[in-house]
PDB file of N, CA and C in Angstrom:
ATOM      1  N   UNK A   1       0.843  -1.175   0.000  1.00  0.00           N
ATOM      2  CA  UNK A   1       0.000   0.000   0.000  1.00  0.00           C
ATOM      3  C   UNK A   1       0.890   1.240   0.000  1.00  0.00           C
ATOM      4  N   UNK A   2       0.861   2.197  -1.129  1.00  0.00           N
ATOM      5  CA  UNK A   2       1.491   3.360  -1.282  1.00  0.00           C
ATOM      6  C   UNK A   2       0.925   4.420  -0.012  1.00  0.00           C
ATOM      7  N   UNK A   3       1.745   4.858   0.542  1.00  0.00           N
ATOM      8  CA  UNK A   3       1.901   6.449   1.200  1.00  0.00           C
ATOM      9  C   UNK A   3       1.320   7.611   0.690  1.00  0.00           C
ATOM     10  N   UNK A   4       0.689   8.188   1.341  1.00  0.00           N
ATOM     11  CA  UNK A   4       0.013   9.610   0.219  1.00  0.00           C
ATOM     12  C   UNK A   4       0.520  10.155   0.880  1.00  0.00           C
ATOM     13  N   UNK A   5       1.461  11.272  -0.277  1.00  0.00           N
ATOM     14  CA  UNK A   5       2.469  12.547  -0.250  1.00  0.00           C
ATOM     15  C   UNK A   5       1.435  13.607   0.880  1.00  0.00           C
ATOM     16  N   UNK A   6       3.031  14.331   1.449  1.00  0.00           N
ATOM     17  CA  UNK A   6       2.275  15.490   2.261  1.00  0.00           C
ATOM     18  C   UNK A   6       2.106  16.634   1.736  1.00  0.00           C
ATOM     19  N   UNK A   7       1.857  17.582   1.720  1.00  0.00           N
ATOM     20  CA  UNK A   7       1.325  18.744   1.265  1.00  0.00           C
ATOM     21  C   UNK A   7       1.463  20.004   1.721  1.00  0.00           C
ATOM     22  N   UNK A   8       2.595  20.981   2.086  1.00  0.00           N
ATOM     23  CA  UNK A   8       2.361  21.595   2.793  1.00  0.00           C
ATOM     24  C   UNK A   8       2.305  23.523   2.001  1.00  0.00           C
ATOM     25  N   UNK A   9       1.352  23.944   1.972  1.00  0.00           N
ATOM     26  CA  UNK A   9       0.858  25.271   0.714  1.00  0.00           C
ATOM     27  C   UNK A   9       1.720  26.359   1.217  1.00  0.00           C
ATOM     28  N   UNK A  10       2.062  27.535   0.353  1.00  0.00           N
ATOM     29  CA  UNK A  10       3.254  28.178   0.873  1.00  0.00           C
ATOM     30  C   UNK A  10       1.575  29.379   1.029  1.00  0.00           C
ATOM     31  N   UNK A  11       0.974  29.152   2.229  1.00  0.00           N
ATOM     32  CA  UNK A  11      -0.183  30.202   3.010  1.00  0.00           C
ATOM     33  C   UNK A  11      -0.128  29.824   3.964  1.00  0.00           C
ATOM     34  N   UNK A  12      -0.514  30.931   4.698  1.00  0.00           N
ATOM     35  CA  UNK A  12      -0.698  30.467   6.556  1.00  0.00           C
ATOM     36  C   UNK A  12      -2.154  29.232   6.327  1.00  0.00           C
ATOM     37  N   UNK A  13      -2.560  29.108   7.441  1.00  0.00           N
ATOM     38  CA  UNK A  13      -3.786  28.145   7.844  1.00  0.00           C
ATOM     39  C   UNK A  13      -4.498  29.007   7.536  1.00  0.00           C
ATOM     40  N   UNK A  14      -5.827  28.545   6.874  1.00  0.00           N
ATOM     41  CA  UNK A  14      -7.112  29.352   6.660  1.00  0.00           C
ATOM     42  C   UNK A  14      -7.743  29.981   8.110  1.00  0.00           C
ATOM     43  N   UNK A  15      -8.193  31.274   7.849  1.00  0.00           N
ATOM     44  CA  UNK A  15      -9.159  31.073   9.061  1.00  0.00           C
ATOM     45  C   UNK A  15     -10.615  31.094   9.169  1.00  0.00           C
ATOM     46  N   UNK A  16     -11.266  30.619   9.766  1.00  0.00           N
ATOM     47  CA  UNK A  16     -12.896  29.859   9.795  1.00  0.00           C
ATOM     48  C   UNK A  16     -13.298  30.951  10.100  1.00  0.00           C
ATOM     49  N   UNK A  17     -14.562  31.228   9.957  1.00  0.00           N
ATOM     50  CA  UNK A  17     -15.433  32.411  10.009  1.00  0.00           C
ATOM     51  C   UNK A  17     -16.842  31.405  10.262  1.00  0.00           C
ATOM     52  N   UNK A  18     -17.830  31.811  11.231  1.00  0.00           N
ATOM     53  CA  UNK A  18     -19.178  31.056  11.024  1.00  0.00           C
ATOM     54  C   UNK A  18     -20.088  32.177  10.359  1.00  0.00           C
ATOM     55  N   UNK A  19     -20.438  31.533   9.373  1.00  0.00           N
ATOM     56  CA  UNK A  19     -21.375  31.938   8.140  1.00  0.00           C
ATOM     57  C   UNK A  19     -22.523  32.721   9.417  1.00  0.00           C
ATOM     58  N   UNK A  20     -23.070  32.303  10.076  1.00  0.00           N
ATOM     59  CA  UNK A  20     -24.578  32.073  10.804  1.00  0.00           C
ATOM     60  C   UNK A  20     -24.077  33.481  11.697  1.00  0.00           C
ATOM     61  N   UNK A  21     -22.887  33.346  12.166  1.00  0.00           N
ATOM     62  CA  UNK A  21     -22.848  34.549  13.193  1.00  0.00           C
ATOM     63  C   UNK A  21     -22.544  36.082  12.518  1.00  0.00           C
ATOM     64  N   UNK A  22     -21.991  35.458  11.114  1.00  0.00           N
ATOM     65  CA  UNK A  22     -21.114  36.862  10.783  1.00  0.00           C
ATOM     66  C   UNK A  22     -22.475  37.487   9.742  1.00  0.00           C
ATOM     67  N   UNK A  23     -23.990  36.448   9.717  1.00  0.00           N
ATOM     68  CA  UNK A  23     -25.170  37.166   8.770  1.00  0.00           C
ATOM     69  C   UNK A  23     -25.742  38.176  10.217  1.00  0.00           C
ATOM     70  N   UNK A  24     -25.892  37.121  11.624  1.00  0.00           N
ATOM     71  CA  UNK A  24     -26.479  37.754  12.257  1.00  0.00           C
ATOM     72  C   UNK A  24     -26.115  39.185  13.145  1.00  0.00           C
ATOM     73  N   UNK A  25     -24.678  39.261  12.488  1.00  0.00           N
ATOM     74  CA  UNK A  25     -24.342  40.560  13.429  1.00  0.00           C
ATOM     75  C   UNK A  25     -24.793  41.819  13.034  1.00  0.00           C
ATOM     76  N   UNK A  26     -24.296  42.779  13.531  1.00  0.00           N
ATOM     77  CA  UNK A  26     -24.782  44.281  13.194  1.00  0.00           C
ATOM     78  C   UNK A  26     -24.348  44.576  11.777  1.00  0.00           C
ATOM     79  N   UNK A  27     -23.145  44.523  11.418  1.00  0.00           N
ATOM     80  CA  UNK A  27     -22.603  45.100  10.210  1.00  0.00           C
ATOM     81  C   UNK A  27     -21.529  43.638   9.827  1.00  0.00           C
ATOM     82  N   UNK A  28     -22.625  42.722   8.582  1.00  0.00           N
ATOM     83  CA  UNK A  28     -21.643  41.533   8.553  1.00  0.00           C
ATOM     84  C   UNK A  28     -20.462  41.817   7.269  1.00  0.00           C
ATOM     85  N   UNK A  29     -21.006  43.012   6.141  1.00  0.00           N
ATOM     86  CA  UNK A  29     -19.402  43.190   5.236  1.00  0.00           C
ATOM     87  C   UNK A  29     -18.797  44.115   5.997  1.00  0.00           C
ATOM     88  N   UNK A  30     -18.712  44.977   6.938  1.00  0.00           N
ATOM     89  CA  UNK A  30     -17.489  45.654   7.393  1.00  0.00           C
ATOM     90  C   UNK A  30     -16.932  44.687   8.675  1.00  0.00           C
ATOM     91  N   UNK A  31     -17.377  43.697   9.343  1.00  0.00           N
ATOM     92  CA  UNK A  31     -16.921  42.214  10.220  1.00  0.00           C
ATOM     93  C   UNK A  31     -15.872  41.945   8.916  1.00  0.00           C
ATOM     94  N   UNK A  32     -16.345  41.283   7.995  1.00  0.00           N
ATOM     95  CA  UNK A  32     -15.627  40.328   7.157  1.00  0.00           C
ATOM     96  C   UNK A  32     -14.763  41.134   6.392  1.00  0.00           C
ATOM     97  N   UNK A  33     -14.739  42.300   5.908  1.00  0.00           N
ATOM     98  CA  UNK A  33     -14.079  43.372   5.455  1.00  0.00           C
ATOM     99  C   UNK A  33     -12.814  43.440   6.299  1.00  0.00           C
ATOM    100  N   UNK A  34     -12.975  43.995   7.779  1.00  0.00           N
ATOM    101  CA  UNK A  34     -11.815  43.915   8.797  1.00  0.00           C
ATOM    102  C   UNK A  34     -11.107  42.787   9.023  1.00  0.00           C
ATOM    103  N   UNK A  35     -11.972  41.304   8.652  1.00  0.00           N
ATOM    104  CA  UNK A  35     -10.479  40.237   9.070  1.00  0.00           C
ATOM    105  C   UNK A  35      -9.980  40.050   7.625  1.00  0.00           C
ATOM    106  N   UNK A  36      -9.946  40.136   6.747  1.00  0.00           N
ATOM    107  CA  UNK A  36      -9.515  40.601   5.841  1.00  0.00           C
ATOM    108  C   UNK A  36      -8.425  40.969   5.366  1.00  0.00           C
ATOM    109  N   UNK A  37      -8.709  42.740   5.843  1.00  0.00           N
ATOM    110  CA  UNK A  37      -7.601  43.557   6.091  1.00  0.00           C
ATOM    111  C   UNK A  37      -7.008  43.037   6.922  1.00  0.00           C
ATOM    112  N   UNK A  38      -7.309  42.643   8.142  1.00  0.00           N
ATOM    113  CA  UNK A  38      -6.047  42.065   9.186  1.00  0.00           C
ATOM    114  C   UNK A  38      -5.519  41.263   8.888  1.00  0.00           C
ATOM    115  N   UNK A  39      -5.515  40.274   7.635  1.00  0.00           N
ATOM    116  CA  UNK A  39      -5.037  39.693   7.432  1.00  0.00           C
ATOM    117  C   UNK A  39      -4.051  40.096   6.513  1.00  0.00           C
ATOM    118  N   UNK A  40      -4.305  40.515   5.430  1.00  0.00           N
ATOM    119  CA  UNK A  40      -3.266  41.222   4.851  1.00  0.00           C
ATOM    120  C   UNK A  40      -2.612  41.927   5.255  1.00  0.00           C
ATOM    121  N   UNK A  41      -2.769  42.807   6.115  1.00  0.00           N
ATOM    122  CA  UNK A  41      -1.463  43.833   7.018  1.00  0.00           C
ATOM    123  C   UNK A  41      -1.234  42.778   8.155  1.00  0.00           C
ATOM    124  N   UNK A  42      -1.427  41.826   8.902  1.00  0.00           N
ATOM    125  CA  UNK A  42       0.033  40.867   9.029  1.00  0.00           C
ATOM    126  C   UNK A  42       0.835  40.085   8.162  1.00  0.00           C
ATOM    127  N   UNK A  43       0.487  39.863   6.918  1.00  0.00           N
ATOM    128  CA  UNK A  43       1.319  39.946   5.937  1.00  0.00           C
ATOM    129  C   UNK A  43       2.210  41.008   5.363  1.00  0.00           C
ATOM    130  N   UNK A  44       1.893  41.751   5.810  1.00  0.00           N
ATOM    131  CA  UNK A  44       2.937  42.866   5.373  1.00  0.00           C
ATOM    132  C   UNK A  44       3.752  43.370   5.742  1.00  0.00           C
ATOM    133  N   UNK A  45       3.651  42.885   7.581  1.00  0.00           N
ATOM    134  CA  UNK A  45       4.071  43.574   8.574  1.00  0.00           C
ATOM    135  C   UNK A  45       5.397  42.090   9.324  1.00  0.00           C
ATOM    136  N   UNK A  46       4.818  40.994   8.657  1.00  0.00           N
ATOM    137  CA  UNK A  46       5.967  40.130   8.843  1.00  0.00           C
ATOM    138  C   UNK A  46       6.695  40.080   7.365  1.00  0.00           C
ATOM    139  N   UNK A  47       6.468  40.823   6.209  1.00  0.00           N
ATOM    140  CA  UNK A  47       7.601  40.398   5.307  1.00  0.00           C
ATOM    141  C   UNK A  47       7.869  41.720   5.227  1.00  0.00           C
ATOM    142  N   UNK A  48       7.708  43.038   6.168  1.00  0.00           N
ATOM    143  CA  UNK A  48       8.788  43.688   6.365  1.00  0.00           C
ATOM    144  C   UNK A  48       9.500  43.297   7.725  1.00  0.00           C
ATOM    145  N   UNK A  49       9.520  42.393   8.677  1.00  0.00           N
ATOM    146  CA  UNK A  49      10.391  41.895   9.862  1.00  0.00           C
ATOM    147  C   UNK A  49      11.547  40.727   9.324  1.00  0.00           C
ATOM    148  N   UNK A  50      10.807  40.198   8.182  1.00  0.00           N
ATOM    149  CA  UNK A  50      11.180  39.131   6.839  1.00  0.00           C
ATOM    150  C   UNK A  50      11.708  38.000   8.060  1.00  0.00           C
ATOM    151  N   UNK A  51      10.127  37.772   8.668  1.00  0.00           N
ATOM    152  CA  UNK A  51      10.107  36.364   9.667  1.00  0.00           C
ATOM    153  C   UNK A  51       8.798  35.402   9.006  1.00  0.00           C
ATOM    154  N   UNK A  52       9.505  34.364   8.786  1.00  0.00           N
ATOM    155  CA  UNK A  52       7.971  33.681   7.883  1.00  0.00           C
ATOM    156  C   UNK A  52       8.527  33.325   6.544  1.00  0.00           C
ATOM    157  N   UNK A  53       8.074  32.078   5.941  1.00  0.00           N
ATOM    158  CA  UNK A  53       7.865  31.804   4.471  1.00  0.00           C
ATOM    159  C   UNK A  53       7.597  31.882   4.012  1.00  0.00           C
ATOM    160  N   UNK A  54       6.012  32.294   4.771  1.00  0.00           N
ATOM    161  CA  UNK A  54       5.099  32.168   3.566  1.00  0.00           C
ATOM    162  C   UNK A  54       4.495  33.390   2.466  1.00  0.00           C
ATOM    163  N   UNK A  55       4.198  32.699   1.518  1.00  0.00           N
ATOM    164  CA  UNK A  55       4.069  34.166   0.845  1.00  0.00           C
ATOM    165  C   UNK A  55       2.712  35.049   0.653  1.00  0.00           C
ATOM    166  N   UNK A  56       1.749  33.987   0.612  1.00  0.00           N
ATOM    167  CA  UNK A  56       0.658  34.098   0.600  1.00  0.00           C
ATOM    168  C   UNK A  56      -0.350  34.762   1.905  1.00  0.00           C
ATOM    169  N   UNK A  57      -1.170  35.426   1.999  1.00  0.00           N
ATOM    170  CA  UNK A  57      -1.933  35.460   3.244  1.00  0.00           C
ATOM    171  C   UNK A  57      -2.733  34.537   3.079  1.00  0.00           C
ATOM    172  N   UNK A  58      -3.429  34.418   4.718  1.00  0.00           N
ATOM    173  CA  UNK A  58      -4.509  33.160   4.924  1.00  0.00           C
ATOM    174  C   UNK A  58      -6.036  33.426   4.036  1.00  0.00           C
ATOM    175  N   UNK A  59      -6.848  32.323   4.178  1.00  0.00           N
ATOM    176  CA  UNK A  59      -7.814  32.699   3.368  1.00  0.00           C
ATOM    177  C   UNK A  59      -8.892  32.413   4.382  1.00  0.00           C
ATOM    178  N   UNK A  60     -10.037  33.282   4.151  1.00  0.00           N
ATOM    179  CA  UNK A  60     -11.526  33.586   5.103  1.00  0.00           C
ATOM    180  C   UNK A  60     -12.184  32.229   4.445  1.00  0.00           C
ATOM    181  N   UNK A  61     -12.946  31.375   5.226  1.00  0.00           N
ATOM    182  CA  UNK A  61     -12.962  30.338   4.969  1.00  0.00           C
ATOM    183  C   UNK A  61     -14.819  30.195   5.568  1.00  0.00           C
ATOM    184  N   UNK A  62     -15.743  30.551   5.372  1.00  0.00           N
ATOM    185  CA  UNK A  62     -16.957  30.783   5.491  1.00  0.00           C
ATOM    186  C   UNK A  62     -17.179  29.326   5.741  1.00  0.00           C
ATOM    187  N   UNK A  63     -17.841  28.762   7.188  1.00  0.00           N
ATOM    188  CA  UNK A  63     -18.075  27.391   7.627  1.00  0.00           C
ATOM    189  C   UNK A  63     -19.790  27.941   8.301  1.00  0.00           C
ATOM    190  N   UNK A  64     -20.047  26.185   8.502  1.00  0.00           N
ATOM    191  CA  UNK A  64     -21.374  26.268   9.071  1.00  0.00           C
ATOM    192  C   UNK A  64     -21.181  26.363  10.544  1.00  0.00           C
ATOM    193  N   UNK A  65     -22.107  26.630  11.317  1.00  0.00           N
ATOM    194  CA  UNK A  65     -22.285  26.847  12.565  1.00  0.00           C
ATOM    195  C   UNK A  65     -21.107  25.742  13.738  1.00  0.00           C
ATOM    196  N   UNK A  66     -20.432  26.694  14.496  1.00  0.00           N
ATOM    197  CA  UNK A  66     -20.075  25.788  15.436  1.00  0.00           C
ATOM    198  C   UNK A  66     -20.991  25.604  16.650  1.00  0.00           C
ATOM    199  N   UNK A  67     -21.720  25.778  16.830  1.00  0.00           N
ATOM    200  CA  UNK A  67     -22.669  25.344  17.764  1.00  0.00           C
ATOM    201  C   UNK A  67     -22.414  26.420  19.241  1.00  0.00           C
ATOM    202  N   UNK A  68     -21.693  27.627  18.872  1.00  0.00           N
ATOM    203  CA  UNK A  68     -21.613  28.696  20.255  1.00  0.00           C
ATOM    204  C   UNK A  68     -22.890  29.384  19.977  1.00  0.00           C
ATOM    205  N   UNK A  69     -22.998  30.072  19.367  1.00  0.00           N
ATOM    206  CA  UNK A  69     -23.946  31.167  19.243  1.00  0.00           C
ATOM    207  C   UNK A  69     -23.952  32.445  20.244  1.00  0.00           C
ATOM    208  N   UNK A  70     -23.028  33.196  20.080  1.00  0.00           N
ATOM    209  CA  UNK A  70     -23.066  34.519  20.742  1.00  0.00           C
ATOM    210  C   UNK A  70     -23.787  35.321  20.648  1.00  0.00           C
ATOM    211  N   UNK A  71     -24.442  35.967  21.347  1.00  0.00           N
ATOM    212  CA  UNK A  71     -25.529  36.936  20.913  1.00  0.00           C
ATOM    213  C   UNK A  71     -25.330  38.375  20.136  1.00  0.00           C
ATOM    214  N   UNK A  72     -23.575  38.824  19.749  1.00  0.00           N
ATOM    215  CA  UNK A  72     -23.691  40.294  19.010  1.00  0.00           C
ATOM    216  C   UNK A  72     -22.276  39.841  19.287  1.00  0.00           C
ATOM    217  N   UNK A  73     -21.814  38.390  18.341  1.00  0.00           N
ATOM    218  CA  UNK A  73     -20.128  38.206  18.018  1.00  0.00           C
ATOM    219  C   UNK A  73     -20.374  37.311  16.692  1.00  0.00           C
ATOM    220  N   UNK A  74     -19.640  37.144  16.316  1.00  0.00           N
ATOM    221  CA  UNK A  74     -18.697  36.714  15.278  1.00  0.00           C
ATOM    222  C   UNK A  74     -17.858  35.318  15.908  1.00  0.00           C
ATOM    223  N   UNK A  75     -18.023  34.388  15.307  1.00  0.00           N
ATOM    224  CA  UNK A  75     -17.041  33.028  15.864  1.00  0.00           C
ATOM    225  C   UNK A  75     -16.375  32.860  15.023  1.00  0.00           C
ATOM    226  N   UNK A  76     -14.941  33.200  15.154  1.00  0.00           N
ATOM    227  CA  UNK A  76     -13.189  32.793  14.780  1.00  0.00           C
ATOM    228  C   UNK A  76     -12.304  31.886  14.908  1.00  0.00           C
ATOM    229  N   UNK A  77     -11.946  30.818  14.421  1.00  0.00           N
ATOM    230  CA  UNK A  77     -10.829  30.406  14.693  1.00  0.00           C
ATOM    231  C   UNK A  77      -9.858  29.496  13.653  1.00  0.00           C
ATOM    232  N   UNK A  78      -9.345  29.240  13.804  1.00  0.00           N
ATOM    233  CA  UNK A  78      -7.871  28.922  12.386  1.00  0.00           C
ATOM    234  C   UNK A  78      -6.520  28.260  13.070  1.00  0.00           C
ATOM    235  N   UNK A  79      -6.406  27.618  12.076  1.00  0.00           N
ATOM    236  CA  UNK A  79      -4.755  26.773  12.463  1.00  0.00           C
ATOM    237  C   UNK A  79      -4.845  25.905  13.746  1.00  0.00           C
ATOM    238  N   UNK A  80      -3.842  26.010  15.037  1.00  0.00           N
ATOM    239  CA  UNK A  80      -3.993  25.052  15.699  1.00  0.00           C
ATOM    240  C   UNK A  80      -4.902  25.277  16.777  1.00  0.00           C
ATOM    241  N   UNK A  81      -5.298  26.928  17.015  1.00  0.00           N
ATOM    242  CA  UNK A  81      -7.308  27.052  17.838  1.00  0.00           C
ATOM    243  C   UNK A  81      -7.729  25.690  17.290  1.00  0.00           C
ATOM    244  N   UNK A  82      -8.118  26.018  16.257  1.00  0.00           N
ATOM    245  CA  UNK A  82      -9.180  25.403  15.704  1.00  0.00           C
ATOM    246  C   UNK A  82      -9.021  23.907  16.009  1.00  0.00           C
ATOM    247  N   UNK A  83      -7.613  23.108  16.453  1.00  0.00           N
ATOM    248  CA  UNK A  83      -7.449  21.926  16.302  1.00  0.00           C
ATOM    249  C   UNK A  83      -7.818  21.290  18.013  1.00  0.00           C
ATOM    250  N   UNK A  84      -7.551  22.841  19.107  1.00  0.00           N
ATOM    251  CA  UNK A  84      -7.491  22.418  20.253  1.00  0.00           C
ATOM    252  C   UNK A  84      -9.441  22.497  20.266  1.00  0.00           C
ATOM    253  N   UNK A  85      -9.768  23.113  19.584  1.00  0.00           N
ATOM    254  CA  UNK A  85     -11.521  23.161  19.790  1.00  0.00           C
ATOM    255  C   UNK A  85     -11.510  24.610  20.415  1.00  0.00           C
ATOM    256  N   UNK A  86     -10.715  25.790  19.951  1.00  0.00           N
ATOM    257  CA  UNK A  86     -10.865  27.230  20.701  1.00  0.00           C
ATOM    258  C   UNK A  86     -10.904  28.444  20.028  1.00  0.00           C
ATOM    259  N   UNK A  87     -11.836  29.051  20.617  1.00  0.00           N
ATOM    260  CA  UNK A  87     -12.332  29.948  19.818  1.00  0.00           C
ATOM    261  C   UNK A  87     -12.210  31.518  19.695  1.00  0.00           C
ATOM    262  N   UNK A  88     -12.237  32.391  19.091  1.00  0.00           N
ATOM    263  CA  UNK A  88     -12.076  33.711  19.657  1.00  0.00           C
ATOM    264  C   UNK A  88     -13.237  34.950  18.970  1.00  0.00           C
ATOM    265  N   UNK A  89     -14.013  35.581  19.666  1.00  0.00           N
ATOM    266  CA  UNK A  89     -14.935  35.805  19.238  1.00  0.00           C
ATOM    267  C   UNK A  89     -14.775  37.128  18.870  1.00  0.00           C
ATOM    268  N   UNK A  90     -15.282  37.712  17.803  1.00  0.00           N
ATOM    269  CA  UNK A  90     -15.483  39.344  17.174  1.00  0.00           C
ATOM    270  C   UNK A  90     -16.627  39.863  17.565  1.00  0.00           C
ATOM    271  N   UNK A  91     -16.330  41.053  18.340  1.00  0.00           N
ATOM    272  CA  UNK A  91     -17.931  41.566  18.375  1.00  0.00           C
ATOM    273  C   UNK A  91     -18.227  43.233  17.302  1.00  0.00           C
ATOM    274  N   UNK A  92     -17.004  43.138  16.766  1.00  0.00           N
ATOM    275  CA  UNK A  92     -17.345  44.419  15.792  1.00  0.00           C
ATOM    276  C   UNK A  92     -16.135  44.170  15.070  1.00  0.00           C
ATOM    277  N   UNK A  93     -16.025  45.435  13.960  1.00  0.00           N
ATOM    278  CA  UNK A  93     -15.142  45.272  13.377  1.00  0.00           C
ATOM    279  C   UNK A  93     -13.824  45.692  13.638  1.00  0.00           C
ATOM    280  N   UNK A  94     -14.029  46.302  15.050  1.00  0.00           N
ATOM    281  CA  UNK A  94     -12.865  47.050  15.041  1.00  0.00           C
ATOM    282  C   UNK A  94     -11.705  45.932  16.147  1.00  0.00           C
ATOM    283  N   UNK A  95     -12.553  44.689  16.421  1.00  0.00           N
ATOM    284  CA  UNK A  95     -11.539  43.349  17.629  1.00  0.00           C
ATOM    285  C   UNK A  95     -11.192  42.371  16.470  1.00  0.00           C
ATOM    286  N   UNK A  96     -11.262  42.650  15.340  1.00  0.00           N
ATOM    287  CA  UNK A  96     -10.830  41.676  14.106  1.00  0.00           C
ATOM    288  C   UNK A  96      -9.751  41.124  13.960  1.00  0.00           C
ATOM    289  N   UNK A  97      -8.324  42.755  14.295  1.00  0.00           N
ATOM    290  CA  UNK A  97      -7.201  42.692  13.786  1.00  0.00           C
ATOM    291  C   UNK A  97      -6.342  41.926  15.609  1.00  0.00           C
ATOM    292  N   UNK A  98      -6.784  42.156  17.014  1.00  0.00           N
ATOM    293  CA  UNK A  98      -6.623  41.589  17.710  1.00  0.00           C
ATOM    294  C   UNK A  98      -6.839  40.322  17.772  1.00  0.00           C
ATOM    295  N   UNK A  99      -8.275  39.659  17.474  1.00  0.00           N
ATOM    296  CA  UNK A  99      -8.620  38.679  17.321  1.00  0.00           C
ATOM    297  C   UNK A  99      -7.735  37.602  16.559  1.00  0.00           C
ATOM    298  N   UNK A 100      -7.183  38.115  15.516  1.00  0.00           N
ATOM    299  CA  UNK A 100      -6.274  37.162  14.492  1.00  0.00           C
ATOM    300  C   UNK A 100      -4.871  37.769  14.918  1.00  0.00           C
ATOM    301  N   UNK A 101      -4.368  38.054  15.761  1.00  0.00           N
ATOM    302  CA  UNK A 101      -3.426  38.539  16.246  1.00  0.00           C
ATOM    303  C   UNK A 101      -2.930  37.110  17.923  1.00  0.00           C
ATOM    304  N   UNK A 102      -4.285  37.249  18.170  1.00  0.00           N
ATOM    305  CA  UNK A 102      -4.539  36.149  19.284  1.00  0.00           C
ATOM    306  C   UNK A 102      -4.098  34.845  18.372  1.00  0.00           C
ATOM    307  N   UNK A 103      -4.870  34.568  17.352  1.00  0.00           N
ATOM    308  CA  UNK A 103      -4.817  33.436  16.035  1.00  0.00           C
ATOM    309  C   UNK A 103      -3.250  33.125  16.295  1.00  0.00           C
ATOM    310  N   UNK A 104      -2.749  33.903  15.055  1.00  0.00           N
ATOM    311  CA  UNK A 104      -1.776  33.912  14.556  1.00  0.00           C
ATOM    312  C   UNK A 104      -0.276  33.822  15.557  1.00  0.00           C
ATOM    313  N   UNK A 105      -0.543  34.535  16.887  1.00  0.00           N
ATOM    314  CA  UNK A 105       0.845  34.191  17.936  1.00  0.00           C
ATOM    315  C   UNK A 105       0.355  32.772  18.482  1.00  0.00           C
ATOM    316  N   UNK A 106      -0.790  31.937  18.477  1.00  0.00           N
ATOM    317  CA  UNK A 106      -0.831  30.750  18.997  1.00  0.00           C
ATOM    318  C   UNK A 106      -0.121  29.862  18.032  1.00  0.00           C
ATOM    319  N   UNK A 107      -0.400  30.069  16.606  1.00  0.00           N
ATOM    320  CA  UNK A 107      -0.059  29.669  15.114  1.00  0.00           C
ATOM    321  C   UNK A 107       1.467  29.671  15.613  1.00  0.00           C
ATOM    322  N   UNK A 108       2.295  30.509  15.736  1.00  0.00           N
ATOM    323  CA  UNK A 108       3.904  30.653  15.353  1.00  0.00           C
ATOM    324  C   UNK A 108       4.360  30.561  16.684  1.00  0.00           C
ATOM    325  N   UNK A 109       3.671  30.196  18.278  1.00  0.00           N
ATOM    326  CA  UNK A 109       4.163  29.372  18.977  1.00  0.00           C
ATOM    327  C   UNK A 109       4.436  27.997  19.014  1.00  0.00           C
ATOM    328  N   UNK A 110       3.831  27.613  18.088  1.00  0.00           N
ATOM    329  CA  UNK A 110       3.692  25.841  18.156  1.00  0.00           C
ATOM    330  C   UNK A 110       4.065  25.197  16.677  1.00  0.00           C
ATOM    331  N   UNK A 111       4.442  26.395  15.710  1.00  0.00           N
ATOM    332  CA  UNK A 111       5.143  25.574  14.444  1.00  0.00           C
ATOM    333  C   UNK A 111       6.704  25.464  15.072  1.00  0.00           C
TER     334      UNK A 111
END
């Protein structure tokens, strides 16, 4: 029985977005607008520190419900959150770029 090759994409880990929370919030394109942008300006901001491989930024990854349901948030999470089962929640647009900031230093503690 052959081995299936590994795979590893020159992008960070996607990050999950729940479809259900980011219709029901106050303002769901300026939510999804801001992680976005936060995502691209930590791309920009580590290949001017020129720490990282990768070249690509992560991609917004629109999933079905994780079963929290916050009442006026947004449910986040990506890379190895997502693997421990943890979450980080947006309640506007302006905790986006923290929020994936939280992400992303859990991300590059544990690669």
């Amino acid at each position: 029985m052959a081995v299936p090759p590994l795979v590893r994409p020159n992008r960070a880990a996607p990050v999950l977005v729940c479809r259900k929370c980011l219709k029901r919030s106050d303002d769901p394109k300026a939510t999804k607008k801001a992680i976005k942008k936060a995502i691209k300006h930590a791309l920009t901001s580590e290949r001017e520190r020129g720490s990282g491989p990768r070249e690509k930024p992560a991609r917004v990854v629109m999933t079905s419900c994780f079963a929290l349901c916050p009442k006026r948030a947004v449910v986040v999470t990506g890379g190895v959150r997502a693997a421990r089962g943890e979450y980080v929640l947006v309640s506007a647009a302006d905790d986006a770029a923290g929020a994936l900031a939280l992400l992303r230093d859990d991300q590059n503690r544990s690669s």
